[in-house]
Protein backbone atom coordinates (compact mmCIF):
# COMPACT_ATOMS: atom_id res chain seq x y z
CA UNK A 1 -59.92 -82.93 40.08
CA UNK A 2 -58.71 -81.01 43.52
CA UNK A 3 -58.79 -77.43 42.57
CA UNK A 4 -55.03 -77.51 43.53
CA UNK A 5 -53.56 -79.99 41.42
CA UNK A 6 -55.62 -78.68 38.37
CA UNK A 7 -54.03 -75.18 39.61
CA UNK A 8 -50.67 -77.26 39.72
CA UNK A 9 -51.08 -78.81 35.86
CA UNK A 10 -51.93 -75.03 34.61
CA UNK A 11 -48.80 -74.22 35.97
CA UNK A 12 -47.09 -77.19 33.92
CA UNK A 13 -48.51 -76.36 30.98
CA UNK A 14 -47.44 -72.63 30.47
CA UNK A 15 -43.13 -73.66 31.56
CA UNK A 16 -40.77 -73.30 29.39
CA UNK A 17 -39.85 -76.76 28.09
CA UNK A 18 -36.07 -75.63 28.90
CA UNK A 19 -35.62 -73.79 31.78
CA UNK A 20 -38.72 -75.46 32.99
CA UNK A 21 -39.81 -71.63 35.06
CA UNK A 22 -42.65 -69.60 33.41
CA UNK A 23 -42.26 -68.76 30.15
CA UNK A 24 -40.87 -65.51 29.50
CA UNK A 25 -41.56 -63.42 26.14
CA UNK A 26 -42.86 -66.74 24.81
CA UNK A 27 -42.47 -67.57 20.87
CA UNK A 28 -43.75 -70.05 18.99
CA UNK A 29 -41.95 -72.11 16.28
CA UNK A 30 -42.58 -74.23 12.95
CA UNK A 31 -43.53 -76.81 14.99
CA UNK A 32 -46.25 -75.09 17.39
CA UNK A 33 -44.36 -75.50 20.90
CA UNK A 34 -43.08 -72.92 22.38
CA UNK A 35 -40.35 -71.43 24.58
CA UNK A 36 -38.67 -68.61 26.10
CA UNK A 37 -37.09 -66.36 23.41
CA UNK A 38 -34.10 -66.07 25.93
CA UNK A 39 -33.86 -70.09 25.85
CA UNK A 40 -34.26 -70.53 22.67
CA UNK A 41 -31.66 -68.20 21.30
CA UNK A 42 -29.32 -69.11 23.87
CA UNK A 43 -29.46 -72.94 22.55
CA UNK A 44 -29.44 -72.11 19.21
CA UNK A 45 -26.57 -69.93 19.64
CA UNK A 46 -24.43 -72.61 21.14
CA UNK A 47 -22.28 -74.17 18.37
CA UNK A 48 -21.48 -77.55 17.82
CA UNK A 49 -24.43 -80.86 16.93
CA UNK A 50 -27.13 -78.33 16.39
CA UNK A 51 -25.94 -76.39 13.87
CA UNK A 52 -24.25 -79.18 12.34
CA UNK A 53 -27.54 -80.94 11.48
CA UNK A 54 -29.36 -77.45 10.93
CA UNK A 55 -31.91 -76.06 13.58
CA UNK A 56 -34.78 -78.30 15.59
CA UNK A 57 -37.21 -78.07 18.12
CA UNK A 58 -35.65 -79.25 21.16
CA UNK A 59 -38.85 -80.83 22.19
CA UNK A 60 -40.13 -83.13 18.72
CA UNK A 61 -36.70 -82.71 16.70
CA UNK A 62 -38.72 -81.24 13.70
CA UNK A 63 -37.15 -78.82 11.84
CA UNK A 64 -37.72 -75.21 11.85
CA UNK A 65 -36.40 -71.83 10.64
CA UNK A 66 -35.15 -69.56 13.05
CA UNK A 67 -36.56 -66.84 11.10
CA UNK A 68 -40.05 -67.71 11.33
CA UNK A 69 -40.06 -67.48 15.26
CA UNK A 70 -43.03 -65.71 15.91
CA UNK A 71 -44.04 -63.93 19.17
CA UNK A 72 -47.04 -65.31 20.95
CA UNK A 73 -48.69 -62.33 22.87
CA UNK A 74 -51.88 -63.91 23.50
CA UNK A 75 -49.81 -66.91 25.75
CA UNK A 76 -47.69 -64.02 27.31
CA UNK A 77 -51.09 -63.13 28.58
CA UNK A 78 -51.96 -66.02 29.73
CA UNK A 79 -48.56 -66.96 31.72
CA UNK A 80 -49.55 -63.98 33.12
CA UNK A 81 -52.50 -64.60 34.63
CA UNK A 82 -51.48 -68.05 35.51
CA UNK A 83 -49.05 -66.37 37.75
CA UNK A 84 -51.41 -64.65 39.62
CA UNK A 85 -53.53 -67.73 39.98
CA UNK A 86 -50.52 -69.56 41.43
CA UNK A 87 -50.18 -66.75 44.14
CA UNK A 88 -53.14 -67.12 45.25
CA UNK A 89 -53.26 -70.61 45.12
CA UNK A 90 -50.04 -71.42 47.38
CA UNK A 91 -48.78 -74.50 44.42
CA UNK A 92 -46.51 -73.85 41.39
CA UNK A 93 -43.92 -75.74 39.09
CA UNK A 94 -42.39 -78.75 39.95
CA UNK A 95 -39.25 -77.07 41.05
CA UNK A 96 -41.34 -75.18 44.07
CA UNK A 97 -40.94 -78.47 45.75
CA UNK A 98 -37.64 -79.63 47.82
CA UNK A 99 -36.27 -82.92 46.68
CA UNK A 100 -35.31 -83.92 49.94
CA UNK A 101 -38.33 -83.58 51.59
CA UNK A 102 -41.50 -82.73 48.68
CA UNK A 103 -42.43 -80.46 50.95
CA UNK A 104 -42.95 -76.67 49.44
CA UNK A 105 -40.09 -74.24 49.40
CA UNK A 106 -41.45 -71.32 51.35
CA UNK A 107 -38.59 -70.17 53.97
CA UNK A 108 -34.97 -68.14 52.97
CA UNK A 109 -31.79 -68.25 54.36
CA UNK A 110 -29.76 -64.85 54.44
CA UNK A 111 -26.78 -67.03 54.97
CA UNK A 112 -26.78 -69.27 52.34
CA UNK A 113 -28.50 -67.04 49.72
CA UNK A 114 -31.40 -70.49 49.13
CA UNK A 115 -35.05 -70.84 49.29
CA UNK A 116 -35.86 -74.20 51.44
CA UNK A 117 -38.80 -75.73 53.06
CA UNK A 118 -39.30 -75.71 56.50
CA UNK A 119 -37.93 -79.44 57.20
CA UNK A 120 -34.49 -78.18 55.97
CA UNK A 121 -34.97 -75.21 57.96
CA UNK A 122 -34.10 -77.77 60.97
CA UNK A 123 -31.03 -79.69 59.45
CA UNK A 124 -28.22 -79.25 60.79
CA UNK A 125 -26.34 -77.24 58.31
CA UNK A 126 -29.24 -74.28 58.55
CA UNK A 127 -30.20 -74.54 62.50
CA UNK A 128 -27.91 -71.57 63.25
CA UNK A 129 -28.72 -69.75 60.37
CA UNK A 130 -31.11 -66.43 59.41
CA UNK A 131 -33.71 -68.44 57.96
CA UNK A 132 -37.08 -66.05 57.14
CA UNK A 133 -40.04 -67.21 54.98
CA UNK A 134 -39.67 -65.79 51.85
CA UNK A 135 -42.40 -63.00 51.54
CA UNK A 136 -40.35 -61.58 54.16
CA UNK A 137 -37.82 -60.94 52.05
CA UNK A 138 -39.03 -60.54 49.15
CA UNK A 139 -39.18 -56.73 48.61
CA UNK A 140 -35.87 -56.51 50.24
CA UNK A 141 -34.02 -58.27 47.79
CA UNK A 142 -35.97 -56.29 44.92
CA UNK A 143 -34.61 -53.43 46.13
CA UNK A 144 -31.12 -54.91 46.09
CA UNK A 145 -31.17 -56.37 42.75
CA UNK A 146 -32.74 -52.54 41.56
CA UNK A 147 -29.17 -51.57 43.06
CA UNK A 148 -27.45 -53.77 41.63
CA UNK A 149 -28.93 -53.06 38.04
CA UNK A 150 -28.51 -49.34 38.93
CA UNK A 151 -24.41 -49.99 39.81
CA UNK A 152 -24.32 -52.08 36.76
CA UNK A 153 -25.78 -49.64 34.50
CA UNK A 154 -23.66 -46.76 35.70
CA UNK A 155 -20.90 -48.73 35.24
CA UNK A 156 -21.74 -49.59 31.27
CA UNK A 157 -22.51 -46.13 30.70
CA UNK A 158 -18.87 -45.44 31.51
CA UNK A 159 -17.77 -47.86 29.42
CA UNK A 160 -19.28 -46.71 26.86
CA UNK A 161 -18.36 -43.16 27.00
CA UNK A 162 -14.25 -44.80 27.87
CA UNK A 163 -14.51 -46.71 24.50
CA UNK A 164 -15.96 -43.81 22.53
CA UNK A 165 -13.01 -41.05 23.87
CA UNK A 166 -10.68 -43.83 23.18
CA UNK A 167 -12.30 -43.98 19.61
CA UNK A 168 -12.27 -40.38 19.88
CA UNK A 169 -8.67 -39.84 20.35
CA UNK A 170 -7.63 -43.05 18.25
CA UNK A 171 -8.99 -40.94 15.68
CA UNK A 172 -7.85 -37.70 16.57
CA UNK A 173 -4.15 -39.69 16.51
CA UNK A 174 -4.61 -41.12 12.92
CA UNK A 175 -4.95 -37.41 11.43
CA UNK A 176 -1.92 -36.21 12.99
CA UNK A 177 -0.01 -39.57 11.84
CA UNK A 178 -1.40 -39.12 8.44
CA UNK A 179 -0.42 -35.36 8.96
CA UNK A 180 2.79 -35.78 9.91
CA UNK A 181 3.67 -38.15 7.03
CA UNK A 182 2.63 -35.12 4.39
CA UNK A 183 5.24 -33.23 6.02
CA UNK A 184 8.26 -35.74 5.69
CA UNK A 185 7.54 -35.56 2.29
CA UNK A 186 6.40 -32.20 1.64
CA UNK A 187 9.39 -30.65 3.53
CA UNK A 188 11.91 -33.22 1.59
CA UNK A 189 10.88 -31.70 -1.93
CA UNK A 190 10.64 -28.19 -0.61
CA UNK A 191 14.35 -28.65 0.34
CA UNK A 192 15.14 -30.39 -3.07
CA UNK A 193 13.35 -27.01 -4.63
CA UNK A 194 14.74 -24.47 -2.32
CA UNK A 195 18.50 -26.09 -3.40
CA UNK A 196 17.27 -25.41 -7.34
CA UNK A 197 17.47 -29.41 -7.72
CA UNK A 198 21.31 -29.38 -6.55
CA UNK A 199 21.50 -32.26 -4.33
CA UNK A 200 21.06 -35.41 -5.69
CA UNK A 201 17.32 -36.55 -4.96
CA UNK A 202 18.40 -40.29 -4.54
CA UNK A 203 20.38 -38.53 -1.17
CA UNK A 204 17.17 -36.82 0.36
CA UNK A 205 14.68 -40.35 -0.77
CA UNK A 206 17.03 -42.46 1.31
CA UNK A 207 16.45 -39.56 4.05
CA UNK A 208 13.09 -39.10 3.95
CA UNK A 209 12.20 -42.96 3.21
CA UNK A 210 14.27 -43.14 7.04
CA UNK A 211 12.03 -40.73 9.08
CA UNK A 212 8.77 -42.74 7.53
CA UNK A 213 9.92 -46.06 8.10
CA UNK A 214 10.39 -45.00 12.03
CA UNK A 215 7.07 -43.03 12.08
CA UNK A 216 5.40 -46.66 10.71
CA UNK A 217 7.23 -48.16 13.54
CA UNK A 218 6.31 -45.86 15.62
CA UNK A 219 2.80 -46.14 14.55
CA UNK A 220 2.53 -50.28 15.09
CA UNK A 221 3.55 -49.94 18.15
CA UNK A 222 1.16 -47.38 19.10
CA UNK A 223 -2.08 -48.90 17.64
CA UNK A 224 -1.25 -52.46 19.05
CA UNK A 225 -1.55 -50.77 22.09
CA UNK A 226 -4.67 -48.83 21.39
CA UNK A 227 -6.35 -51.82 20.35
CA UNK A 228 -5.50 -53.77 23.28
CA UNK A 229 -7.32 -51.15 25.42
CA UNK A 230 -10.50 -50.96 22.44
CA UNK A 231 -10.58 -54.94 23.30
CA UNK A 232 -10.69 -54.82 26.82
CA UNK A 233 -13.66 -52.11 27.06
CA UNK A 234 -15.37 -54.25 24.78
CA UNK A 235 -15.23 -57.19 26.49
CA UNK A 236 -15.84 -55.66 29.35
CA UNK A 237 -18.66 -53.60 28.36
CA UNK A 238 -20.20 -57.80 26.45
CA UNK A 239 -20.09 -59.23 30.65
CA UNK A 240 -21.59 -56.14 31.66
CA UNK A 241 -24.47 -56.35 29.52
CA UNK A 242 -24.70 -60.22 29.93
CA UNK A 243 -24.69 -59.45 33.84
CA UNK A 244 -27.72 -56.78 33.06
CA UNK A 245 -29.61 -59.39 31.30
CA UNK A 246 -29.03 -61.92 33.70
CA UNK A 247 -30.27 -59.48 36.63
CA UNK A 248 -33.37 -58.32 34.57
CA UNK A 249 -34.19 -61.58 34.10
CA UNK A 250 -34.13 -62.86 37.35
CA UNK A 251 -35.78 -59.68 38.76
CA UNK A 252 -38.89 -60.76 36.42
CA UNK A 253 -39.20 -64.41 38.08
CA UNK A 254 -41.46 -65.45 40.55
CA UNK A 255 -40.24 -65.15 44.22
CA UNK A 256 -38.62 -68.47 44.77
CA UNK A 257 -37.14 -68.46 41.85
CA UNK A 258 -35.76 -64.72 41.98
CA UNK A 259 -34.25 -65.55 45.83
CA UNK A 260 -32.72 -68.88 44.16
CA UNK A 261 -28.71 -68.41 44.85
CA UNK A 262 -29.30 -64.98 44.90
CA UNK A 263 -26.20 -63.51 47.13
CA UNK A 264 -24.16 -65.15 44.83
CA UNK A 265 -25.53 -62.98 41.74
CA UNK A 266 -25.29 -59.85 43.79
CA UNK A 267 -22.01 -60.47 44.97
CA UNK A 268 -20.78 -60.85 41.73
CA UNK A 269 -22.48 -57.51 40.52
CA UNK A 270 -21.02 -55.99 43.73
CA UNK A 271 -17.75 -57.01 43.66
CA UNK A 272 -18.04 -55.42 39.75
CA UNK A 273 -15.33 -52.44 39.18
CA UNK A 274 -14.70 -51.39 35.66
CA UNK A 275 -11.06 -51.34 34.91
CA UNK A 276 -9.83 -48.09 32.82
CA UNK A 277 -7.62 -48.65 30.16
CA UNK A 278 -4.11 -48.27 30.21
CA UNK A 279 -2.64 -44.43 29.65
CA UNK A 280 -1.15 -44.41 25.90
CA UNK A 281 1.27 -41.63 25.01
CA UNK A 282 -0.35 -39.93 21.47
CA UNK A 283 2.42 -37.97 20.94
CA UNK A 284 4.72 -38.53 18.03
CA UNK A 285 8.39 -39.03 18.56
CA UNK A 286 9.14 -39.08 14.77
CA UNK A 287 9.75 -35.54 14.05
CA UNK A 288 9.66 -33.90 10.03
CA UNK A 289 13.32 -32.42 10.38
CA UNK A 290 15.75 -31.70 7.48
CA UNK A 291 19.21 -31.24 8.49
CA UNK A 292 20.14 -27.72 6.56
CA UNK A 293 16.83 -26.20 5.88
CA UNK A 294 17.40 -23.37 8.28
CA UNK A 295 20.39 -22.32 6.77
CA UNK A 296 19.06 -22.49 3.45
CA UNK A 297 15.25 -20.38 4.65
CA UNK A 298 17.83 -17.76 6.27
CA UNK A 299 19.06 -17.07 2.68
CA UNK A 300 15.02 -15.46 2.21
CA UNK A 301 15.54 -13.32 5.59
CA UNK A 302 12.71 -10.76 5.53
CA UNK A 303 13.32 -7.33 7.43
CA UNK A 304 9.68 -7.66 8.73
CA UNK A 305 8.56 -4.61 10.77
CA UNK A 306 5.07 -4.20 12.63
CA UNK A 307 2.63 -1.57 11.72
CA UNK A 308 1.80 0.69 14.31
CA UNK A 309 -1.46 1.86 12.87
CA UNK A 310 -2.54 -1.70 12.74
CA UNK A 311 -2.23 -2.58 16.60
CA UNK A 312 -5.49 -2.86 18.66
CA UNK A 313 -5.16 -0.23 21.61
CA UNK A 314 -4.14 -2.50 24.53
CA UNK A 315 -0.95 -3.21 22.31
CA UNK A 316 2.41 -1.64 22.97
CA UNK A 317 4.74 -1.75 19.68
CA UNK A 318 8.18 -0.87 20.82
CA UNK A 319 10.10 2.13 19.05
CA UNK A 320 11.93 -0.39 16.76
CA UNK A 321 9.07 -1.73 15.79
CA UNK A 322 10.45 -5.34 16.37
CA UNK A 323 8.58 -5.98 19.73
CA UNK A 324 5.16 -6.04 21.10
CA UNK A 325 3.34 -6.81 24.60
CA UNK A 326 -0.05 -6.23 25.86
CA UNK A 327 -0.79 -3.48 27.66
CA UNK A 328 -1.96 -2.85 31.43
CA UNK A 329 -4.41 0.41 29.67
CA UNK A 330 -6.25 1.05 26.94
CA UNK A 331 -4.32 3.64 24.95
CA UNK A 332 -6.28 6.53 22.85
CA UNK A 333 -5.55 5.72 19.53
CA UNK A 334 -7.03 7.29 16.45
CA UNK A 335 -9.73 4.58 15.05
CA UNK A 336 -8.26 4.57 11.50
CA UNK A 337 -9.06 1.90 9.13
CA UNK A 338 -6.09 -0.46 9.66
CA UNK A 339 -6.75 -0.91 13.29
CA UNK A 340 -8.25 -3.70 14.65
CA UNK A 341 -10.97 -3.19 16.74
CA UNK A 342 -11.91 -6.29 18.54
CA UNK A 343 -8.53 -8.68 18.77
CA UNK A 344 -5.21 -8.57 20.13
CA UNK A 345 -3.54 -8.48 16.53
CA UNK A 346 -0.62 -5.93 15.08
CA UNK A 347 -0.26 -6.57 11.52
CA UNK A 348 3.92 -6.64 9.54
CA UNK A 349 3.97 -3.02 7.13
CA UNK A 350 5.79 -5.00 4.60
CA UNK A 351 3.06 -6.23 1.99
CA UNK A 352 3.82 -9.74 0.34
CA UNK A 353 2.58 -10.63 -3.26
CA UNK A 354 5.38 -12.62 -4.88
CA UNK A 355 8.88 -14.10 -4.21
CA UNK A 356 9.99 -16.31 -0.85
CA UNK A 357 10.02 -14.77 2.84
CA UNK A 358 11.60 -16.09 5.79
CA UNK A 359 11.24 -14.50 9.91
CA UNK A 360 11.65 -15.80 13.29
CA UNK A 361 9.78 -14.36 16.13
CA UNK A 362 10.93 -15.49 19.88
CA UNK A 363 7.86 -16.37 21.69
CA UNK A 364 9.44 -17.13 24.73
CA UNK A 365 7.39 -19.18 27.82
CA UNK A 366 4.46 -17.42 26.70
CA UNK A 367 1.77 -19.49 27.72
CA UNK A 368 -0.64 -17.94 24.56
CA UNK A 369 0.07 -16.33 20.98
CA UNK A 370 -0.41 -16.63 17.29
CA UNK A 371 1.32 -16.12 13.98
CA UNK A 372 1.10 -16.32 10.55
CA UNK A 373 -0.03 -14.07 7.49
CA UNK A 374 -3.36 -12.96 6.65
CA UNK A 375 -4.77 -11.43 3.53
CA UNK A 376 -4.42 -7.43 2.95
CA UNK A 377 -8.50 -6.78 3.20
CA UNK A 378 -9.49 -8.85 6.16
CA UNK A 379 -11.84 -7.33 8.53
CA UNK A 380 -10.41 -5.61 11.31
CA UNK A 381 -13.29 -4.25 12.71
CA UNK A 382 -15.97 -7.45 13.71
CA UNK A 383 -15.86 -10.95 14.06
CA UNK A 384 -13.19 -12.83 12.40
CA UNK A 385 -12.27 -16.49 12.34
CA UNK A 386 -8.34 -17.04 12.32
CA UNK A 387 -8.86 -20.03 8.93
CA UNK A 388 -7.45 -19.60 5.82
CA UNK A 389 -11.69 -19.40 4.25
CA UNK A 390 -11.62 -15.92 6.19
CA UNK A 391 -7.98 -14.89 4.51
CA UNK A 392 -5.68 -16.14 7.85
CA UNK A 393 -3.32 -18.62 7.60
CA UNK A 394 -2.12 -19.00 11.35
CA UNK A 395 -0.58 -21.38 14.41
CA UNK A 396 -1.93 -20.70 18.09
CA UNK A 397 -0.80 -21.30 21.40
CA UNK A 398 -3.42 -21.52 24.08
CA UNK A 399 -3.71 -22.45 27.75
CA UNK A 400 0.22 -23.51 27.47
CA UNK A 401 -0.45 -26.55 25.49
CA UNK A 402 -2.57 -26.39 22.92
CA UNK A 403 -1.22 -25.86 19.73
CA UNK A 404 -3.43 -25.62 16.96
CA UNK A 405 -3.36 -24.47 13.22
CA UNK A 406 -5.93 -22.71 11.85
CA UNK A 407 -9.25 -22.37 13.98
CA UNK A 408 -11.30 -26.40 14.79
CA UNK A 409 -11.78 -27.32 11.61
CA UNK A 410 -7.34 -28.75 12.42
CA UNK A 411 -6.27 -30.95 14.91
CA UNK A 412 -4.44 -30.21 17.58
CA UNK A 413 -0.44 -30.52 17.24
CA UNK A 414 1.91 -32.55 18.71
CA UNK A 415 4.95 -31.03 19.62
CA UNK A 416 7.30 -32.97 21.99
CA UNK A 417 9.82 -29.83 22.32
CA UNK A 418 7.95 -26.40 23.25
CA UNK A 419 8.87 -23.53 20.57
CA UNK A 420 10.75 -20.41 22.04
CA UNK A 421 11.33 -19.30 18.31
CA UNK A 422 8.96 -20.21 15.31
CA UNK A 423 10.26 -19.58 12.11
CA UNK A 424 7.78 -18.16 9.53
CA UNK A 425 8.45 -19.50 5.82
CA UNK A 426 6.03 -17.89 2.98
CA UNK A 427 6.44 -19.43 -0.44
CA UNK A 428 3.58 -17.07 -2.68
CA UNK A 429 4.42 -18.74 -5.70
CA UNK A 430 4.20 -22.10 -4.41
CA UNK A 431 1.75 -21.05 -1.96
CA UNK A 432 2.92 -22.57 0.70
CA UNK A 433 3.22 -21.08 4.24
CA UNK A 434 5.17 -23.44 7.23
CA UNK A 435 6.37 -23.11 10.08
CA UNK A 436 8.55 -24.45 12.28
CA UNK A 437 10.18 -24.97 16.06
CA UNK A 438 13.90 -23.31 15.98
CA UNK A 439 14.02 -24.52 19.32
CA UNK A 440 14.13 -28.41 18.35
CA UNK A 441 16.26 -27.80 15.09
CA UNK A 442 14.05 -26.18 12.83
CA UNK A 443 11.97 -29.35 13.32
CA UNK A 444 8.59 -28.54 11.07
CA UNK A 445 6.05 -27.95 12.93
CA UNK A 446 2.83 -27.52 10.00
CA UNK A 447 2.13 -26.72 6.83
CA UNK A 448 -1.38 -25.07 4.89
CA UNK A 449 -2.03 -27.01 2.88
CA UNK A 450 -1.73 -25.62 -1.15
CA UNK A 451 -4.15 -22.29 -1.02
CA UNK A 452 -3.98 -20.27 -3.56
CA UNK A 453 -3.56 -16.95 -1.92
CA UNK A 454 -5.96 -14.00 -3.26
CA UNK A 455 -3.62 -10.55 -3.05
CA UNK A 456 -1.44 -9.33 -1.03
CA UNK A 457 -0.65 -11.00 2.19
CA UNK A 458 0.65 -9.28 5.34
CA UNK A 459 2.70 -10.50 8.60
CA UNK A 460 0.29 -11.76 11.51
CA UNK A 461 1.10 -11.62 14.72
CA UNK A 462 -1.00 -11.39 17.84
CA UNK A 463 0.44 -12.06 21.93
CA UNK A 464 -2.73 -12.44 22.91
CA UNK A 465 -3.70 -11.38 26.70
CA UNK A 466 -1.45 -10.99 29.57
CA UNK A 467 -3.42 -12.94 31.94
CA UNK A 468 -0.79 -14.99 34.00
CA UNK A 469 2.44 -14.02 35.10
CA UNK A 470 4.11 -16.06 32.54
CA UNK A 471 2.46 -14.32 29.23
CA UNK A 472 4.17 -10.73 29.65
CA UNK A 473 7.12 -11.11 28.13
CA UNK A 474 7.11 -9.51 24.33
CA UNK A 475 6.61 -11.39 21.50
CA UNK A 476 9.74 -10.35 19.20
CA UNK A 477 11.50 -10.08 15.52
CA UNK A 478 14.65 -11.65 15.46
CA UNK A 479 16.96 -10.50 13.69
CA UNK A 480 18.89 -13.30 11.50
CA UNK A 481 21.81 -11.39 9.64
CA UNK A 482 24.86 -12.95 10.88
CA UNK A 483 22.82 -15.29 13.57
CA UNK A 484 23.00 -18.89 14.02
């Protein structure tokens, strides 16, 4: 036999029965034939007579089991080598050889993006084109598809790390939903026990079964939007990876298949521009509000006063001891006990250890502060963490928008109005500490949840640094006798 057609029936023998190029990651089935593991699960994947009738070979019909598939290394090996043969040889698969013409395909037009031989070269339809024999090219369009994989991949990456903030903050969204239904509830029997079980609890069910039935509305709408945007980076991030595969593939082919339609491929990965998802508003409209409750917290009014000795020495505590600011200097202070050391924090005089307390403190635009309570013995000279497992039950403002309770271990809030005035409500008996937005009605703002407080607890307040020209003004008492 001609050392080129026994070359040429090598060649036949290692193709892939389906795709009819060189087999690629070959396995081997029931049967003993064997095909592309790309092929193979792509056929088998496809529903409709095939599955109906259970899984065959697509070359002898006989059944198989999918699960027995069975890599076949030592054929890998040899499709290998067989490529290198046919290289050097100059012959290959059937398809290396134009129809029109049988004539090999060696030649490329740019135009076109298709490998031809050089009798099509001269047609008509190619005479004016870029036509270059194809090891010419070759490298070239390695590079390009390397690109192209490189674009691609950048581009799932951010898909990826889109859908993951989106889980992220879908997550993030569900707490404070969750959240703020405890509150409608919690505040709705707080105001049933604050009235000593006066009002009629049907009254404040059919009120409080109102502000969840809009919060679920609220919350419908909301996730059918969030899962309209989870959907679309998912099926954008499934054609992403299916154009990955597809360029991976064809990067692994031999040359005149690789240059096959090429510009097409590219194009498409080219032309490729991830599409963010639509901006969804987190914030909840539904507010926990009881109309009444302020009136009925004023009736605890607590003449809270700050403690001097308590103040670290940048603070200023005004003679009334009702206001305090940061300072410009460091003040000499005696280092007693009570006085915190490292943190911006003046502490109420009046200790708590029974009975209901109700304050107000005007924050103003402040763009950063913090109150609460916090336990009698906390440390006041090192480290502290503002959480109720160091003895501090507090609410912080930071960078203007970020309102948090607690320290990370809580969420962030969502609060659609801005405070000017908190209110501070301390139940010890029921040990319950809220607060809430006088600003937007007294709407609540958060709740600890039920800790069981150990002593005596004292008023927290801290303004935090005056580092922009809207965080001087004082953070202040308000006094509530005879004050709407």
């Amino acid at each position: 036999m001609d050392p080129a057609a026994l070359v040429e029936a090598i060649v036949e023998e290692v193709a892939c029965p389906i795709c009819m190029t060189f087999l690629r990651e070959p396995v081997s089935i029931d049967c003993g034939h064997s095909f592309c593991h790309s092929c193979l699960s792509g056929l088998w994947e496809v529903p409709g007579e095939l599955q109906d009738q259970g899984y065959t070979c697509p070359l002898c019909r006989a059944p198989v089991q999918p699960r027995n598939l069975r890599p076949n290394w030592q054929l890998a090996s040899v499709v290998e080598k067989v490529r290198l043969l046919e290289l050097h040889a100059g012959v290959g698969l059937k398809g290396d050889v134009c129809e029109l013409h049988s004539k090999q395909l060696k030649m490329f037009c740019r135009e076109d993006g298709l490998v031809m031989c050089e009798a099509c070269r001269l047609s008509p339809e190619h005479q004016a084109h870029n036509v270059v024999p194809m090891e010419d090219v070759t490298w070239e369009y390695k590079w390009k598809l390397h690109e192209a994989l490189e674009h691609l991949r950048k581009e799932q990456e951010e898909a990826w790390k889109l859908e993951v903030g989106e889980r992220k903050r879908t997550a993030n969204w569900k707490i404070q939903l969750e959240t703020r239904k405890q509150s409608i509830m919690w505040e709705f029997e707080k105001y049933w026990r604050l009235l000593q079980k006066q009002q009629p609890p049907r009254q404040l069910e059919v009120e409080a079964a109102a502000a969840l039935a809009s919060l679920e509305q609220e919350e419908g709408e909301t996730m059918q939007k969030l899962e309209m945007n989870h959907n679309e980076l998912l099926q954008q991030g499934r054609f992403l990876w299916k154009m990955i595969a597809e360029l991976e593939e064809r990067s692994q082919r031999p040359v005149r298949w690789m240059l096959q339609g090429i510009e097409d491929v590219l194009n498409r990965s080219r032309s490729w521009s991830l599409r963010r998802p639509k901006p969804v508003s987190l914030e909840l409209k539904t507010d926990c509000r009881v109309l009444g409750l302020r009136e009925v917290l004023k009736t605890y009014a607590a003449d809270v006063l700050l403690d001097p000795d308590t103040a670290y020495s940048r603070l200023i505590v005004s003679e009334d001891r009702k206001c305090v600011h940061y300072g410009d200097t460091e003040q000499k202070l005696p280092d007693n006990p009570e006085r915190f050391y490292r943190y911006n924090i003046v502490l109420g005089s009046q200790c708590i250890s029974s009975g209901r307390h109700y304050w107000e403190v005007e924050v103003g635009d402040r763009s950063e502060w913090g109150l609460g309570v916090c336990k009698e013995n906390v440390d006041r000279k090192e480290v502290v963490y503002l959480s109720p497992r160091y003895g501090f039950w507090v609410i912080r403002l930071r960078k203007g928008n970020e309102y948090r309770a607690g320290t990370e271990e809580y969420p962030l809030l969502s609060l659609p109005v801005p405070p000017r005035r908190v209110g501070v409500f301390l139940d010890y008996e029921a040990h319950d500490i809220s607060f809430y937005n006088v600003t937007d009605n007294s709407s609540h703002i958060f709740t600890f949840p039920h800790f069981p407080f150990p002593g005596r607890l004292l008023p927290y307040f801290s303004p935090c640094y005056s580092i922009c020209a809207n965080n001087t003004t004082p953070l202040t008492i308000c006094s509530l006798n005879g004050e709407d």
